[in-house]
Protein backbone atom coordinates (compact mmCIF):
# COMPACT_ATOMS: atom_id res chain seq x y z
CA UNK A 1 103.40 37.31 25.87
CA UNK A 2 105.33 34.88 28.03
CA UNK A 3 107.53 36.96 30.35
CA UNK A 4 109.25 33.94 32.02
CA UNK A 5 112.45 34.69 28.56
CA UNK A 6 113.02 37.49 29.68
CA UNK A 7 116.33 37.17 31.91
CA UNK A 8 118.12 40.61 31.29
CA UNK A 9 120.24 42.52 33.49
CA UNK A 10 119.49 46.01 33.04
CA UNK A 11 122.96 46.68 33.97
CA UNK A 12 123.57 45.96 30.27
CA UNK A 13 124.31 48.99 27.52
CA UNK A 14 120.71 49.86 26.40
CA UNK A 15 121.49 48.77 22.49
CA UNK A 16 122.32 45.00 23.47
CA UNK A 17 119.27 45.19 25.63
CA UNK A 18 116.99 46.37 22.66
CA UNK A 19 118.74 43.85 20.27
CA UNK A 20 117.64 41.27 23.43
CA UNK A 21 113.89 42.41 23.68
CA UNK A 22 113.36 42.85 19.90
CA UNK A 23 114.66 38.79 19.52
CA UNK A 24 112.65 37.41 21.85
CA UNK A 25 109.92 39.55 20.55
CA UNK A 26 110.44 38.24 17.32
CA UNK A 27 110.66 34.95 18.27
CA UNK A 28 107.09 34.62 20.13
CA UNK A 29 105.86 36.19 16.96
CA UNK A 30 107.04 33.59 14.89
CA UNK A 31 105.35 31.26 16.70
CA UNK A 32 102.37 32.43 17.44
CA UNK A 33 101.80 32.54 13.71
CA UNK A 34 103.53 29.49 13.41
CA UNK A 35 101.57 27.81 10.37
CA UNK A 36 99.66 30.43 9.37
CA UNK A 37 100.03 33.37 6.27
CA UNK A 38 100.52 36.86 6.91
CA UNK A 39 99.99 39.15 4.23
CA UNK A 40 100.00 37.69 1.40
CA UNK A 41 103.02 38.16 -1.77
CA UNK A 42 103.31 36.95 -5.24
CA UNK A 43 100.11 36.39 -8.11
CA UNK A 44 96.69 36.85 -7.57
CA UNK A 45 94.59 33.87 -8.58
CA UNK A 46 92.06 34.87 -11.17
CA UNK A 47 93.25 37.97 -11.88
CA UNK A 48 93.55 38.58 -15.51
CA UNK A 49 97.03 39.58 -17.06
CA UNK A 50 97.04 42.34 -19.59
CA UNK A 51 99.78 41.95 -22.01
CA UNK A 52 101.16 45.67 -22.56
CA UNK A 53 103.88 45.14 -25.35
CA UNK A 54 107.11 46.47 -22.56
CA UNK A 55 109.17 44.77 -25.44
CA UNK A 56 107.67 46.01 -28.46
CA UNK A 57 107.93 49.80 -26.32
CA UNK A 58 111.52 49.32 -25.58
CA UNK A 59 112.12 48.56 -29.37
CA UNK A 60 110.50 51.52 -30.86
CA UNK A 61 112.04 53.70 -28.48
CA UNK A 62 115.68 52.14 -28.93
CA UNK A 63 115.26 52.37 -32.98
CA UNK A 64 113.34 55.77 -32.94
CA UNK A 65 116.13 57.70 -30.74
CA UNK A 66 118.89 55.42 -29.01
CA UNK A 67 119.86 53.31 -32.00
CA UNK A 68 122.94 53.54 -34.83
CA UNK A 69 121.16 54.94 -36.92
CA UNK A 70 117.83 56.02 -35.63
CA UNK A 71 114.67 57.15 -37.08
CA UNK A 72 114.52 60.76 -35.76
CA UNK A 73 117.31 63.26 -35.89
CA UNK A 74 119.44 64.50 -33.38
CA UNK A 75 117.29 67.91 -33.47
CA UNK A 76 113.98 65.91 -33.27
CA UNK A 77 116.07 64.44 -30.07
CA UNK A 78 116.58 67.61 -28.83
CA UNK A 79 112.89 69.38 -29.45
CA UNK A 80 111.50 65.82 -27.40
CA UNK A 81 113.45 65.76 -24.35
CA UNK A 82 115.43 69.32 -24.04
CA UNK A 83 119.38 67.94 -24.29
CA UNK A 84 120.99 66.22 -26.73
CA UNK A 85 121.06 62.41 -26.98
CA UNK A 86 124.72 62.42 -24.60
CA UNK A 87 123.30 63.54 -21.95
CA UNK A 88 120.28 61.74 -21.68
CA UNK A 89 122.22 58.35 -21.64
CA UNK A 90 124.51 60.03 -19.12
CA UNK A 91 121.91 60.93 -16.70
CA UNK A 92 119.92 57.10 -17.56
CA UNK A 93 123.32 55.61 -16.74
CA UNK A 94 123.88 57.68 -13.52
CA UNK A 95 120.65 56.62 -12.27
CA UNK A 96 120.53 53.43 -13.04
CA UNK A 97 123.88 52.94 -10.89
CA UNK A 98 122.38 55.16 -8.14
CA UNK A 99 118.76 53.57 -8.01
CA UNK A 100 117.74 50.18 -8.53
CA UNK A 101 114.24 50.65 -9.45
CA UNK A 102 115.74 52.34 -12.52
CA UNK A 103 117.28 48.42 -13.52
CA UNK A 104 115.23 46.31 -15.25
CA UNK A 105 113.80 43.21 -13.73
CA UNK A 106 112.27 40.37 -14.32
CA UNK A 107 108.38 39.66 -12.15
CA UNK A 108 107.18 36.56 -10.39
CA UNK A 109 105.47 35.37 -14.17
CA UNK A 110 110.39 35.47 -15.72
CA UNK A 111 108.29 38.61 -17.63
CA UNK A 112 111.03 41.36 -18.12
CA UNK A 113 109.72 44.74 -16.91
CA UNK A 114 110.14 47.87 -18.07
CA UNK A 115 113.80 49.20 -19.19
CA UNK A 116 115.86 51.44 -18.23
CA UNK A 117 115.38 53.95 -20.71
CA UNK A 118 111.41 53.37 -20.88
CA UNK A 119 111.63 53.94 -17.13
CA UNK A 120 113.99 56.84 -17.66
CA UNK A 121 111.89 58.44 -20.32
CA UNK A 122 108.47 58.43 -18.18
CA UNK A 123 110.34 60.67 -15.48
CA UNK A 124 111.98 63.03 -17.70
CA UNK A 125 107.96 63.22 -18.90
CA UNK A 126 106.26 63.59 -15.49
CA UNK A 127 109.30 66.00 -14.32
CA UNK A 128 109.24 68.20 -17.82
């Protein structure tokens, strides 16, 4: 590392003196690798893609328990996940606005991930 940035007085409060080190810091390592890839982020070439029907999921479980009128009862609600059909939505609301991994989002391919209440429902199954 080139020592001839650093210019500090050590006089200085010990935060801006850390903010100073960690930018030039920064900066050398930016270009050093100036050019070149480090790590490396997005789709794997080659790598095959397994369709896993998220959509079709989401639907059955929207028209099975979260729908108008949906296909199992309010007691068949209850038996599944342990509290009524309220709740559930509460708590899958609550997290959703607390935790962002509980939001659905879209991947690198526009493919919409899983929702929230597919995401919802595979906790409630690991934690029951």
């Amino acid at each position: 590392m080139n020592h001839s940035n650093f210019n500090f007085d050590f006089d200085d409060d010990t935060p801006m003196f850390a903010f100073q080190v960690a930018s030039v810091v920064v900066t050398e390592e930016e270009s050093n690798n100036h050019g070149r890839r480090i790590g490396y982020r997005g789709s794997i070439l080659g790598h095959n893609i397994i369709n896993c029907n998220r959509k079709e999921g989401e639907l059955r479980l929207y028209n099975g328990y979260f729908a108008e009128n949906p296909k199992f009862t309010e007691s068949q609600f209850r038996r599944r996940f342990r509290m009524s059909r309220r709740l559930f939505l509460r708590i899958a609301n609550a997290v959703k606005a607390h935790n962002p991994y509980f939001k659905q989002r879209t991947d690198a391919l526009d493919v919409l991930g899983l929702s929230c209440l597919q995401k919802v429902t595979a906790a409630h199954k690991i934690l029951a």
